[in-house]
N, C-alpha and C. Protein backbone atom coordinates (compact mmCIF):
# COMPACT_ATOMS: atom_id res chain seq x y z
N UNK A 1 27.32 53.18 148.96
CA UNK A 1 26.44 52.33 148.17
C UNK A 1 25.83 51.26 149.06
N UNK A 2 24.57 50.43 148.79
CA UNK A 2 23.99 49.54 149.48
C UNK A 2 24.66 48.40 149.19
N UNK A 3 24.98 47.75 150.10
CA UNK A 3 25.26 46.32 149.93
C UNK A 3 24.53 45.17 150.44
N UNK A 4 24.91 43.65 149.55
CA UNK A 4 24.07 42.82 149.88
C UNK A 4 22.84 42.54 151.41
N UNK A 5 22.27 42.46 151.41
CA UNK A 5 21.39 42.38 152.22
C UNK A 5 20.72 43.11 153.43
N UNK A 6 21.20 44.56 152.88
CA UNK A 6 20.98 45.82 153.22
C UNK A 6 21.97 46.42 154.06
N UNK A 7 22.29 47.70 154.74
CA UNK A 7 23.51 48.72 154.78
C UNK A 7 24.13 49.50 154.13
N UNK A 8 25.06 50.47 154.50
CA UNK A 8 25.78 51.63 153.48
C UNK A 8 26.97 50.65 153.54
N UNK A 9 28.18 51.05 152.43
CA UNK A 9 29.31 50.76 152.48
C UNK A 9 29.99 51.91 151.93
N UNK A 10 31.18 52.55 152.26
CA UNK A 10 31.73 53.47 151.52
C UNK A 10 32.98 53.47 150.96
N UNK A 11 33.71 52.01 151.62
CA UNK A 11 34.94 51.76 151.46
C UNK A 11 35.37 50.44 150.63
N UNK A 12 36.04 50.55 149.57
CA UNK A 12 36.06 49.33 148.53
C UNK A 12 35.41 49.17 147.60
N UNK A 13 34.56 50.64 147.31
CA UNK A 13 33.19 50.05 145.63
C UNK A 13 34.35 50.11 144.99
N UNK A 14 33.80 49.66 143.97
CA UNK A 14 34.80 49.72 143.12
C UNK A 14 33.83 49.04 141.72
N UNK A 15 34.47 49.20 140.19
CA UNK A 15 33.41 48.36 139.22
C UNK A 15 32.88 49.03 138.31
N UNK A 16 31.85 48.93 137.12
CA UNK A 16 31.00 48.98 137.05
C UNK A 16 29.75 49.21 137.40
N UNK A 17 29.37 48.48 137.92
CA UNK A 17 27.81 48.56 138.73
C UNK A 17 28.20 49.94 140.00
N UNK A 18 29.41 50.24 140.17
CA UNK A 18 29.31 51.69 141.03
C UNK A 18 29.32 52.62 139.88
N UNK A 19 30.27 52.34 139.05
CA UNK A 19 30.77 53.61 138.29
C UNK A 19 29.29 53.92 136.94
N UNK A 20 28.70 53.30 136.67
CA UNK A 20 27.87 53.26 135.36
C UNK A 20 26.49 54.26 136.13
N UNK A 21 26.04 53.80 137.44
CA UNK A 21 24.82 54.73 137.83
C UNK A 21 25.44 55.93 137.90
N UNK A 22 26.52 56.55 138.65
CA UNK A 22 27.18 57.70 138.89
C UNK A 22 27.43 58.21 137.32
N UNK A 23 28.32 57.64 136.04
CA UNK A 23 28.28 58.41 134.75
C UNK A 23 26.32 58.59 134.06
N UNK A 24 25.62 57.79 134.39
CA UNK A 24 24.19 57.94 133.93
C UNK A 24 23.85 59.13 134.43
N UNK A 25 23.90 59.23 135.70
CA UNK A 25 23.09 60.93 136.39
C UNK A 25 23.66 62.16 135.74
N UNK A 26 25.09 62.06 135.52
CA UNK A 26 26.12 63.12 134.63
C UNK A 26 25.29 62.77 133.42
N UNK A 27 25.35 62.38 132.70
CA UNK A 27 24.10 61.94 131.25
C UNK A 27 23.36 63.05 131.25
N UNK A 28 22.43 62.45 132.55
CA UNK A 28 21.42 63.10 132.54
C UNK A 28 21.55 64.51 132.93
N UNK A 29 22.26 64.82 133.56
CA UNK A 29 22.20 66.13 133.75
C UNK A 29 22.74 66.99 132.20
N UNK A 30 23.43 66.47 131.69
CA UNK A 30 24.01 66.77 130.33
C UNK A 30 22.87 67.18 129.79
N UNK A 31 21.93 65.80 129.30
CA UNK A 31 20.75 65.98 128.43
C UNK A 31 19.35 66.78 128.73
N UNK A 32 19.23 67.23 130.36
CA UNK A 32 18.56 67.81 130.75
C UNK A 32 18.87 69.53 130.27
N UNK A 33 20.46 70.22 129.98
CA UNK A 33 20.84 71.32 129.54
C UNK A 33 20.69 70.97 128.05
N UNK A 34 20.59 70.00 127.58
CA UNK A 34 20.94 69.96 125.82
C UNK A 34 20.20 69.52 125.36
N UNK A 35 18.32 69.13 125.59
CA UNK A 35 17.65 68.02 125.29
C UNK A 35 17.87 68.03 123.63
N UNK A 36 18.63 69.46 122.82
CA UNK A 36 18.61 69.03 121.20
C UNK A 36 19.70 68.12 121.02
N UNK A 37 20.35 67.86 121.88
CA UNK A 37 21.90 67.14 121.26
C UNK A 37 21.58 65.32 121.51
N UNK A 38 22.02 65.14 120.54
CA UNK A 38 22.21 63.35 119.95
C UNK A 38 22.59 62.70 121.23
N UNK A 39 22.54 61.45 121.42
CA UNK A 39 23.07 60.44 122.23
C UNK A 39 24.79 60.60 122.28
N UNK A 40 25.25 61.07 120.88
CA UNK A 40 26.86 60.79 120.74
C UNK A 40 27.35 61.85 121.39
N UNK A 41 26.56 63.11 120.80
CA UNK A 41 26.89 64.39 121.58
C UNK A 41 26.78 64.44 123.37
N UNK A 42 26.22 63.42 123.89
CA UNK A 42 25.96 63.36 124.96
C UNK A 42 27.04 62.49 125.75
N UNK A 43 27.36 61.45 125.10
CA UNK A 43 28.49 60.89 125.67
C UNK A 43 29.96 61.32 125.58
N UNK A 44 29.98 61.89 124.31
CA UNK A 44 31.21 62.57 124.01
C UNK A 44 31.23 63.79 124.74
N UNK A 45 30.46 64.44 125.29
CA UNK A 45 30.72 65.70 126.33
C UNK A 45 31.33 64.87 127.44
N UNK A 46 31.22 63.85 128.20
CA UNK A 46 31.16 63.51 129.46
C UNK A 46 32.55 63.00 129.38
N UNK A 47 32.85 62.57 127.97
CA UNK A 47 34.25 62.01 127.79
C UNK A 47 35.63 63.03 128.04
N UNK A 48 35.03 64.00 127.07
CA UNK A 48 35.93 65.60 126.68
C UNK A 48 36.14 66.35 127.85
N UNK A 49 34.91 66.18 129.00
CA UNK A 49 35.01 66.87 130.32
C UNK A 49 35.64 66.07 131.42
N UNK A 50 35.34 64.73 131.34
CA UNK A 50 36.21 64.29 132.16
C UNK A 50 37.57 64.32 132.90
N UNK A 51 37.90 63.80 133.59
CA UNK A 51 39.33 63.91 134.21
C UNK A 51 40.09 62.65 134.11
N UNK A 52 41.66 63.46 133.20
CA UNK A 52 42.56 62.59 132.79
C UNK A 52 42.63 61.29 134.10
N UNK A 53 42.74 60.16 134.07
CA UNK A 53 43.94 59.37 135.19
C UNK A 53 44.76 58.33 134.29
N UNK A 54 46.00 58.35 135.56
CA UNK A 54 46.76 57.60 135.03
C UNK A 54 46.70 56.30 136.43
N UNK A 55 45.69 54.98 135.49
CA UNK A 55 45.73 53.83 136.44
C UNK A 55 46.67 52.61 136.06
N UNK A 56 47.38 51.87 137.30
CA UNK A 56 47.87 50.69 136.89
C UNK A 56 47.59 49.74 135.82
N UNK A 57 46.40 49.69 135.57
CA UNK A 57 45.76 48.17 135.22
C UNK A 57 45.91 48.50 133.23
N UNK A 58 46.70 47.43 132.76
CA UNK A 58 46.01 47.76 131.39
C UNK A 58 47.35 48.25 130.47
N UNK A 59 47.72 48.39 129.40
CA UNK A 59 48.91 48.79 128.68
C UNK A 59 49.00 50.10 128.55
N UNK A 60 47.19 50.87 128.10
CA UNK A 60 47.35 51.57 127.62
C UNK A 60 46.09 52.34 128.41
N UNK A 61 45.79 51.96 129.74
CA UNK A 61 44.93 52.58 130.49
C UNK A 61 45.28 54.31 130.83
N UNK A 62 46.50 54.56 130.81
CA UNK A 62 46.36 56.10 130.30
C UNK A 62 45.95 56.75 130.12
N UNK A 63 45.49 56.48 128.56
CA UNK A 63 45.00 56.66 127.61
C UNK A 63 43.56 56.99 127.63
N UNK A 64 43.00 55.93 127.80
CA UNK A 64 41.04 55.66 127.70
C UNK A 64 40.48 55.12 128.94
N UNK A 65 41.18 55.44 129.99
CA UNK A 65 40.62 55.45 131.64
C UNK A 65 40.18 57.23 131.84
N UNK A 66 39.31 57.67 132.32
CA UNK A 66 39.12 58.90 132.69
C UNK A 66 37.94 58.43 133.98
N UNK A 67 37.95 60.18 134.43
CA UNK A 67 37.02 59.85 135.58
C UNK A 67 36.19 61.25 135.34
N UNK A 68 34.85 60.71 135.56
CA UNK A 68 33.11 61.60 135.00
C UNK A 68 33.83 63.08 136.40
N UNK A 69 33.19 63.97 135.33
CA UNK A 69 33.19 65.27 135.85
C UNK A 69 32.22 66.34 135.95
N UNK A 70 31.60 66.12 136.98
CA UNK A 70 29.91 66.61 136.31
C UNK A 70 29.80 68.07 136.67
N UNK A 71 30.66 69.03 137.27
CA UNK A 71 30.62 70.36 136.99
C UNK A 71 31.34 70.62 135.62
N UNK A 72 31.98 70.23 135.39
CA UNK A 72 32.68 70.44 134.09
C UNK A 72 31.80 70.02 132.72
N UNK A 73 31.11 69.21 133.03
CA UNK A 73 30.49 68.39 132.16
C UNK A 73 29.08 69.21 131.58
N UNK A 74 28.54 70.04 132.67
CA UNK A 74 27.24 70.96 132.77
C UNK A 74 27.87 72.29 132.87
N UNK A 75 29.10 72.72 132.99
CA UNK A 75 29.59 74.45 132.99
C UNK A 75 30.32 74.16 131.36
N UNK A 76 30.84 73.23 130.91
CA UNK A 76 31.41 73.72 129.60
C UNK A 76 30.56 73.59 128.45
N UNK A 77 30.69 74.25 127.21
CA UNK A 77 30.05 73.99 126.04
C UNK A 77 28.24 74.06 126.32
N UNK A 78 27.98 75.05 127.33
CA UNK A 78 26.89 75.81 127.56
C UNK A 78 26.22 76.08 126.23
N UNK A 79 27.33 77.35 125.43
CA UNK A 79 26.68 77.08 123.95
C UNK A 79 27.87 76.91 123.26
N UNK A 80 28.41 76.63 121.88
CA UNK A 80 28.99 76.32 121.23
C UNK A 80 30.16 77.80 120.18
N UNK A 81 29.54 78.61 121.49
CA UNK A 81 30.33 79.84 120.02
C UNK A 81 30.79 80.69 121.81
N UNK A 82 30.90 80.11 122.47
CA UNK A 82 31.62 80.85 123.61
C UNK A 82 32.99 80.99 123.61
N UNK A 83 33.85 81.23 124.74
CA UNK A 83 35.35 81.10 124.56
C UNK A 83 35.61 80.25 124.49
N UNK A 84 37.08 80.59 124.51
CA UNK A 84 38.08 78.93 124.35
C UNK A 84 38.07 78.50 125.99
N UNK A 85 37.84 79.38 126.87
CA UNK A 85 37.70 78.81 128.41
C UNK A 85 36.06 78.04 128.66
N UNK A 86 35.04 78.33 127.66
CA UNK A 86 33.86 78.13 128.00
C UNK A 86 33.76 77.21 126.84
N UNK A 87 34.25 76.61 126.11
CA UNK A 87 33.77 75.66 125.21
C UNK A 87 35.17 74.38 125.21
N UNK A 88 34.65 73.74 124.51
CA UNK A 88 35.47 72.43 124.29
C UNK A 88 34.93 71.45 122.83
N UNK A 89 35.95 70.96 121.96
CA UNK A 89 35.58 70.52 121.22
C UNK A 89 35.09 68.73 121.37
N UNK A 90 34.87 68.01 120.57
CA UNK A 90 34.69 66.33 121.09
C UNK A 90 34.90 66.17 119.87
N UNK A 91 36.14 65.72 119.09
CA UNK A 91 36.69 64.61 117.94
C UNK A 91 36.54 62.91 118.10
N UNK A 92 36.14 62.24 117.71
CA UNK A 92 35.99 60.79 117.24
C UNK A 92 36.38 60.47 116.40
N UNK A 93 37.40 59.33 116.10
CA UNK A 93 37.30 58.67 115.21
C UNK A 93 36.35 57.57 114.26
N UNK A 94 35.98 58.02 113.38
CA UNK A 94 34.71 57.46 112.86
C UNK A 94 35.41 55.57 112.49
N UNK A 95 36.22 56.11 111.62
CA UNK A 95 37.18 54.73 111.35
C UNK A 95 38.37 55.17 110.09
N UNK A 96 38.89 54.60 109.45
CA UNK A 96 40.22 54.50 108.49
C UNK A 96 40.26 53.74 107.90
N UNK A 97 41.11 53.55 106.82
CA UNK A 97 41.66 53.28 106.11
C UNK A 97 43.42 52.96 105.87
N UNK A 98 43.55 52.15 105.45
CA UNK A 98 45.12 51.39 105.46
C UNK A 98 45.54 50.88 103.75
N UNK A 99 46.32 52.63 103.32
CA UNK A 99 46.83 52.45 101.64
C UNK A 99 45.61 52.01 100.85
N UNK A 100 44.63 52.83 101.66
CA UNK A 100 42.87 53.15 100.50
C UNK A 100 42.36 51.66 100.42
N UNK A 101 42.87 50.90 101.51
CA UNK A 101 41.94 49.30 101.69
C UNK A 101 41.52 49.54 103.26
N UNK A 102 40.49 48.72 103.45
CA UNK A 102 39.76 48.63 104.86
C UNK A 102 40.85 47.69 105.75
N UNK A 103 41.73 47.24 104.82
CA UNK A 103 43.39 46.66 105.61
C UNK A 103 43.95 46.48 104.98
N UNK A 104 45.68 46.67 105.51
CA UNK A 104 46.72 46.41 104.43
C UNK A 104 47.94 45.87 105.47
N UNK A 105 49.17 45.02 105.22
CA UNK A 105 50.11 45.13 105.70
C UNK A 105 51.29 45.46 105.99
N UNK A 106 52.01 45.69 107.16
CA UNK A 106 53.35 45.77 106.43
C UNK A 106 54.08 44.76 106.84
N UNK A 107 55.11 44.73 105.57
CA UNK A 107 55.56 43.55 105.52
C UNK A 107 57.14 43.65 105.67
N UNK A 108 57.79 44.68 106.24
CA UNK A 108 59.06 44.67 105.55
C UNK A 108 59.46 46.08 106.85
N UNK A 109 60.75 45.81 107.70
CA UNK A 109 60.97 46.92 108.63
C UNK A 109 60.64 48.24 107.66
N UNK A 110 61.45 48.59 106.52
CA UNK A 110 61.46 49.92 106.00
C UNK A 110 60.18 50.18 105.15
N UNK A 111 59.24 49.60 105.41
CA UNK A 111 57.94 50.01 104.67
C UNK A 111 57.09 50.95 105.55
N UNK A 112 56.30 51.95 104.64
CA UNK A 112 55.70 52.93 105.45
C UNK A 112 54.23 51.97 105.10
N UNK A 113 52.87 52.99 105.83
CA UNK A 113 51.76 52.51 105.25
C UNK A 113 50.93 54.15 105.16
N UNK A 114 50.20 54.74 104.51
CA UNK A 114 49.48 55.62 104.32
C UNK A 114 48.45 55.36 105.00
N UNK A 115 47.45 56.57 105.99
CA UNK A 115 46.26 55.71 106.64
C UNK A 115 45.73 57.04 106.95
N UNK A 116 44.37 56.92 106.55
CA UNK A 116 43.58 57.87 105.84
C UNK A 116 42.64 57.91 107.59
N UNK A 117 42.33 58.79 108.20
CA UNK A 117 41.87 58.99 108.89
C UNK A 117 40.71 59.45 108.84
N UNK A 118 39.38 59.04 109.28
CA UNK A 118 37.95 59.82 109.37
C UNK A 118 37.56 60.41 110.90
N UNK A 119 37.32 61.66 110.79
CA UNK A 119 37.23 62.09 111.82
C UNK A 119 36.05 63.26 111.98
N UNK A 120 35.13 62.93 113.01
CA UNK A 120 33.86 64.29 113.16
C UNK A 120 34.47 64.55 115.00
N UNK A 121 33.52 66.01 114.69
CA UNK A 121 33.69 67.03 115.50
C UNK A 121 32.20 66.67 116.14
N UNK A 122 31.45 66.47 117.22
CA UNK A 122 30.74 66.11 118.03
C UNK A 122 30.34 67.46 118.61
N UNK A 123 31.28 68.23 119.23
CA UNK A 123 30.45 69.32 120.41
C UNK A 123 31.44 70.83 119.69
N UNK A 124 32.18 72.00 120.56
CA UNK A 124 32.56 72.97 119.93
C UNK A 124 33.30 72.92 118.57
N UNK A 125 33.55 74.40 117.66
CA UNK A 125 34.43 74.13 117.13
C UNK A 125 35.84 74.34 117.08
N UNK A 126 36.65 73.33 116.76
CA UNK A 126 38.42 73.61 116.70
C UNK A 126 38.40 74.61 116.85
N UNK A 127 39.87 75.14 117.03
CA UNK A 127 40.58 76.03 117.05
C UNK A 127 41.78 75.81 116.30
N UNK A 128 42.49 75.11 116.92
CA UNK A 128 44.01 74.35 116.47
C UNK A 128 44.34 73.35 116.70
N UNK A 129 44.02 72.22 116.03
CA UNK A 129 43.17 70.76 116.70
C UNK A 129 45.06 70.52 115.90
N UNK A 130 45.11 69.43 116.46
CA UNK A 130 46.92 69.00 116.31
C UNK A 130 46.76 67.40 116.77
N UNK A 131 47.25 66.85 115.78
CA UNK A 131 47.19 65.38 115.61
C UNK A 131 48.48 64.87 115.79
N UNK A 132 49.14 64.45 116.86
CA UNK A 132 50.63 63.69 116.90
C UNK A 132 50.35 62.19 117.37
N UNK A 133 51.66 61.72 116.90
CA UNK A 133 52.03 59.98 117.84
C UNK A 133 52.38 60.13 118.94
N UNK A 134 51.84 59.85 120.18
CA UNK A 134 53.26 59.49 121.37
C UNK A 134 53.89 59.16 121.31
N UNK A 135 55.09 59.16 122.22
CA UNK A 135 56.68 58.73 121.94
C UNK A 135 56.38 57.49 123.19
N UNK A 136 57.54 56.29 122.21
CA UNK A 136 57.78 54.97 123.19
C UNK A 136 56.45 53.98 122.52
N UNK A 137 56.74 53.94 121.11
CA UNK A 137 55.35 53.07 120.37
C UNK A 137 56.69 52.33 119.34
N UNK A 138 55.78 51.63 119.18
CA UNK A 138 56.77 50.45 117.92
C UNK A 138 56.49 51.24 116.66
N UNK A 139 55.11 51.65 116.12
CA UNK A 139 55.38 52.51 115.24
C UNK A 139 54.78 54.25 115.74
N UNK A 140 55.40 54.91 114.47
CA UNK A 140 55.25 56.68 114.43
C UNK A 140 54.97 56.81 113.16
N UNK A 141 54.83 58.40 113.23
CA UNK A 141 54.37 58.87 112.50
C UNK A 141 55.38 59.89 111.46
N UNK A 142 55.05 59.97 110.35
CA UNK A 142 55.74 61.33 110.12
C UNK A 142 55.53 62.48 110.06
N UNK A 143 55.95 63.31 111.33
CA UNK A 143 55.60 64.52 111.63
C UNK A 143 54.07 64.85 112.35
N UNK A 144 53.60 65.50 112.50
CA UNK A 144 52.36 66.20 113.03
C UNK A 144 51.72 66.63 112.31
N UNK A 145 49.97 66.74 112.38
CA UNK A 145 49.40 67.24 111.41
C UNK A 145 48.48 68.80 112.30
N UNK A 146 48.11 69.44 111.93
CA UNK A 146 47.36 70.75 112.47
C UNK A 146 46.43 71.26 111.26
N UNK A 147 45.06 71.11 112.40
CA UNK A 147 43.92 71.38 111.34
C UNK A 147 43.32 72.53 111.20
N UNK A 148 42.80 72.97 110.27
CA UNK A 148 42.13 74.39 110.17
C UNK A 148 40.54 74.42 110.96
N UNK A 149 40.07 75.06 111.65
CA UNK A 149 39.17 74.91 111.98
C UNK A 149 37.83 73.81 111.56
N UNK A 150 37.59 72.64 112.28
CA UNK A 150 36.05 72.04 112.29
C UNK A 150 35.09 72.15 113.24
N UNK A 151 33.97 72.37 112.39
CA UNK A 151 32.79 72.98 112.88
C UNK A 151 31.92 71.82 113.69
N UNK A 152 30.93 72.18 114.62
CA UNK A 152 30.02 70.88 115.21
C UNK A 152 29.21 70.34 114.13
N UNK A 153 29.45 68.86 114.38
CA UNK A 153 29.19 67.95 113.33
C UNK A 153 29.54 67.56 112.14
N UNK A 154 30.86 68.91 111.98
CA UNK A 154 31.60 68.58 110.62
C UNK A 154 32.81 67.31 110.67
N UNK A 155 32.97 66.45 109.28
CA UNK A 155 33.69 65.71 109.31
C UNK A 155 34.71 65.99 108.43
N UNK A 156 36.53 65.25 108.88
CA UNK A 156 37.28 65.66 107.76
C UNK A 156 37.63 64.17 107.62
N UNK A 157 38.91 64.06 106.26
CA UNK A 157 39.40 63.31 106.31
C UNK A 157 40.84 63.73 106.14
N UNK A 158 42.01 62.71 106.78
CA UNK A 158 43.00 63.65 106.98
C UNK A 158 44.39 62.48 106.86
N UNK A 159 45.61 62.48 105.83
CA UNK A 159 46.23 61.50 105.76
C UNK A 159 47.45 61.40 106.63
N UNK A 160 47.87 59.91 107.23
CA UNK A 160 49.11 60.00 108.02
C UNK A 160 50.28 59.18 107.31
N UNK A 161 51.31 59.17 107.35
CA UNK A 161 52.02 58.06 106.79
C UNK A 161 52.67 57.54 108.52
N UNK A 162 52.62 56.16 108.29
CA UNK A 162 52.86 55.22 109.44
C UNK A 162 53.88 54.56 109.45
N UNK A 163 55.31 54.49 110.21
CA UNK A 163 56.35 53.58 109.92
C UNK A 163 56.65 53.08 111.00
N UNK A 164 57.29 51.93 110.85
CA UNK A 164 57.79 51.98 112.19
C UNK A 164 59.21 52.59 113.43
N UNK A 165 59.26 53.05 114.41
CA UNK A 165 59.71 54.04 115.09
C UNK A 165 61.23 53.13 114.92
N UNK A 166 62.24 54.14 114.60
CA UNK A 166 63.76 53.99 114.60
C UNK A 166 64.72 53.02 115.21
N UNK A 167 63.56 53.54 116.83
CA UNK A 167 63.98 53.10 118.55
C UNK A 167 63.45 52.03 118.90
N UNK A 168 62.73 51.55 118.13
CA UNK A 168 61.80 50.60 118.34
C UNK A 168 62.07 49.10 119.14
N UNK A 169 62.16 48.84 120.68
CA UNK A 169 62.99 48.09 121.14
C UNK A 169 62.53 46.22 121.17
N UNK A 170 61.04 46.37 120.62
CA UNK A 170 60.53 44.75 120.16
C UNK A 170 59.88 44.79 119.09
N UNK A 171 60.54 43.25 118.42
CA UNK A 171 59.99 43.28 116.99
C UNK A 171 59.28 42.20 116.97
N UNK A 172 58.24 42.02 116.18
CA UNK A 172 57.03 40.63 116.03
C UNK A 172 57.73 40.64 114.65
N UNK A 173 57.25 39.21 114.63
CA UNK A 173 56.93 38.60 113.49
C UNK A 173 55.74 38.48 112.99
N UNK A 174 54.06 38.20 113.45
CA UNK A 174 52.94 39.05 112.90
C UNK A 174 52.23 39.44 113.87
N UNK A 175 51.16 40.15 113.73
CA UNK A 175 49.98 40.70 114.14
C UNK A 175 49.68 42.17 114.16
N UNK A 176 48.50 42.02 115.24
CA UNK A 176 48.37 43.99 114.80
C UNK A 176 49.07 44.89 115.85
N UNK A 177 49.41 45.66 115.40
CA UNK A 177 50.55 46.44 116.27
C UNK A 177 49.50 47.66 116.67
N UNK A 178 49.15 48.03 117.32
CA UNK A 178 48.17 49.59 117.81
C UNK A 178 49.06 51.35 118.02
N UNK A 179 48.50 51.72 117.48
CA UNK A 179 49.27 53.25 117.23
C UNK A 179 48.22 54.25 117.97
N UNK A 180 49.05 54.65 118.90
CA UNK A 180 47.78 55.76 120.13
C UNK A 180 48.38 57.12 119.51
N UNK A 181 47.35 57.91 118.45
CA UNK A 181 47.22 59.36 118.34
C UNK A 181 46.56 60.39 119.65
N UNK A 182 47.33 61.54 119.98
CA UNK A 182 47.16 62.32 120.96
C UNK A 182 46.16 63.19 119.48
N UNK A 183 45.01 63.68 120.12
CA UNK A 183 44.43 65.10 119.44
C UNK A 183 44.45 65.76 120.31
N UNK A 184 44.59 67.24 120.23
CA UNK A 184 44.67 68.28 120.83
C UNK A 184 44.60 69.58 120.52
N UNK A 185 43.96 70.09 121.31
CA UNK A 185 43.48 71.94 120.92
C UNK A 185 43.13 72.69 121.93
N UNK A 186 44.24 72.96 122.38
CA UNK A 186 44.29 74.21 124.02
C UNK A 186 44.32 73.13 125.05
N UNK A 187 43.22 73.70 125.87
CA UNK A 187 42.44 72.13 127.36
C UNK A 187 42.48 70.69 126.70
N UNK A 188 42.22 70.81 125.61
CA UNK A 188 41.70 69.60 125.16
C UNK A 188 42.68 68.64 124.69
N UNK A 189 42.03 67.12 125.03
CA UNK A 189 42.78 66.19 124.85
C UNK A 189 41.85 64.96 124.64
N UNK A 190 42.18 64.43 123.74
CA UNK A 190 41.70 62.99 123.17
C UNK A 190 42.36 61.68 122.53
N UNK A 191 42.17 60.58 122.89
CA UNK A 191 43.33 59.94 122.43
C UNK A 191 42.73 58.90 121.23
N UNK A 192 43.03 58.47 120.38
CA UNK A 192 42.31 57.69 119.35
C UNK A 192 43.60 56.59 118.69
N UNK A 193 43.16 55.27 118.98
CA UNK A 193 43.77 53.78 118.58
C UNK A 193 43.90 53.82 117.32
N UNK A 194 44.58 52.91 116.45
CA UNK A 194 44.33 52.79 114.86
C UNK A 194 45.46 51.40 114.93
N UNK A 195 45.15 50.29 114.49
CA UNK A 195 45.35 49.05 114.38
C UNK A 195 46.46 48.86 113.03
N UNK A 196 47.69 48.58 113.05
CA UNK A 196 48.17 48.13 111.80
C UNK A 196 48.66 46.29 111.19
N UNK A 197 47.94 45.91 110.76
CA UNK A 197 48.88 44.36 110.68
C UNK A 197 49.90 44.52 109.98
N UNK A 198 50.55 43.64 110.39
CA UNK A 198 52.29 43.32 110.08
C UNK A 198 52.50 42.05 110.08
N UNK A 199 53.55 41.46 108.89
CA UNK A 199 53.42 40.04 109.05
C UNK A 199 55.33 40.41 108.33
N UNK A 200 56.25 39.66 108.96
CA UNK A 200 57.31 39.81 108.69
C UNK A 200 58.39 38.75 108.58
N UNK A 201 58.90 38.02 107.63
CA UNK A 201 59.76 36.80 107.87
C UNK A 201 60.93 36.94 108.95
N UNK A 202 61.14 35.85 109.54
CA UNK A 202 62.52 36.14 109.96
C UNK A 202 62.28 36.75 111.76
N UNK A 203 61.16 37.30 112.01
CA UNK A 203 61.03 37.52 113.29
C UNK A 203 59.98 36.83 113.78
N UNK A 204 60.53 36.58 115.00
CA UNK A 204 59.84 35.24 115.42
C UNK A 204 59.73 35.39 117.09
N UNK A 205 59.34 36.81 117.64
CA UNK A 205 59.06 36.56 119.04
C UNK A 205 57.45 37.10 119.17
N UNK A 206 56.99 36.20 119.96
CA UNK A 206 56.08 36.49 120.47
C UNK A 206 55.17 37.75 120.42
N UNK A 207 53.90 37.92 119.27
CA UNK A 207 53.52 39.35 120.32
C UNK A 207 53.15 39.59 121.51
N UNK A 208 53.82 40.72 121.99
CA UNK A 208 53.36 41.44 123.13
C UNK A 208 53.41 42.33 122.98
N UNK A 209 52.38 43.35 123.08
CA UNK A 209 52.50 44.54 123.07
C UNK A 209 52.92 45.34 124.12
N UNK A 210 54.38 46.20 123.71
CA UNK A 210 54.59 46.67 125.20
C UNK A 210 54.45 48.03 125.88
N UNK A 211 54.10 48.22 126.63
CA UNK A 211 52.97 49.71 127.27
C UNK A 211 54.10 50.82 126.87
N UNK A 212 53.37 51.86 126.61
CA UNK A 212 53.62 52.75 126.82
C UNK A 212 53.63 54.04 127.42
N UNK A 213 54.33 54.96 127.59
CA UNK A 213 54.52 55.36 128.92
C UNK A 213 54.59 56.84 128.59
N UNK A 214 53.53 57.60 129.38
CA UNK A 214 53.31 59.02 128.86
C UNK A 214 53.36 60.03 130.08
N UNK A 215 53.96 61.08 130.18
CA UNK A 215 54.09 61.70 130.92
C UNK A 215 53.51 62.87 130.94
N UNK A 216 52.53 63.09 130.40
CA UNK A 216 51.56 64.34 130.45
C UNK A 216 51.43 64.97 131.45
N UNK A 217 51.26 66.49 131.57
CA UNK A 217 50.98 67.03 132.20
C UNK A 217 49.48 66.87 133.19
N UNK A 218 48.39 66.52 132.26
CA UNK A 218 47.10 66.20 132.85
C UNK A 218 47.24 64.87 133.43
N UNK A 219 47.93 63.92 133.12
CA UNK A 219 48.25 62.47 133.04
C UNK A 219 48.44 62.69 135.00
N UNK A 220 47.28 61.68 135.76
CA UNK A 220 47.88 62.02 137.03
C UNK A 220 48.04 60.05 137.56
């Protein structure tokens, strides 16, 4: 890259301002194969193709750190009815619901909360799209969910019940506690946040939310 007051540098970019021109040209090359597909469809390919990392910085950088993959990004989902080696799906969470309110709390260790999930399909369709909690979270889930096929651009809605995990080794007294859902279907992997408040008498440390720790196979 050029640096201040002219020269190459190759050692130390690092940022934004390196990383944002390099994901734009992947864009573009995206939208140059797809000029029918949406802006969302365009970012959500680059997301779905990307490459997992696992970086220091962050609780849950795991998670929603990836790195742009631009053969992958322009060889997959060519068209949408190819194989399961030649296509890939892109799920989003649109947003939710917490016990059919736009928020709810919990108030009490043994209380569950119901939480209604909205979710579209962006690029291929499912196969065997599988919705779990990671393990090493303050709260879980009960059980796993597995969806029947969604189509591009189709949306579902899909319910979880939310408690908090057994093992659970720190307790607040309030705020919002964050719950990282794995989606998954073959290659594919996506991770999606969902926020719960909690307000609880009697506990009284500090929030901190504390990282969690995933050992995935793609996870490098």
């Amino acid at each position: 890259t050029t640096q201040l007051g002219g020269g190459y540098v190759s050692n130390g970019v690092s940022g934004t301002s390196f990383s944002s021109p390099i994901t734009a040209g992947v864009a573009a090359l995206v939208w140059a194969m797809h000029p029918d597909w949406t802006p969302d469809q365009v970012a959500m390919q680059i997301r779905a193709t990307a490459d997992n990392l696992k970086v220091p910085s962050g609780a849950y950088a795991p998670f929603f750190h990836k790195r742009v993959n631009a053969y992958r990004a322009v060889n997959l989902n060519k068209t949408f009815t190819g194989s399961a080696l030649a296509t890939m799906p892109g799920v989003e969470l649109t947003g939710y619901t917490i016990n059919g309110k736009a928020t709810d709390t919990l108030k009490g260790r043994e209380q569950t909360a119901t939480v209604q999930l909205r979710l579209k399909n962006l690029l291929a369709p499912t196969r065997n799209l599988k919705i779990a909690s990671i393990v090493g979270q303050v709260l879980t889930t009960d059980g796993d969910i597995t969806l029947p096929k969604l189509g591009t651009l189709e949306e579902t809605a899909q319910e979880i019940t939310v408690r908090f995990a057994p093992n659970a080794q720190v307790l607040y007294s309030e705020g919002n506690i964050p719950l990282i859902l794995l989606l998954s279907d073959g290659a594919y992997e996506a991770y999606v946040k969902v926020e719960i408040p909690i307000s609880i008498p009697g506990w009284k440390k500090q929030f901190d939310p504390p990282t969690a720790q995933f050992e995935g196979s793609s996870i490098k």
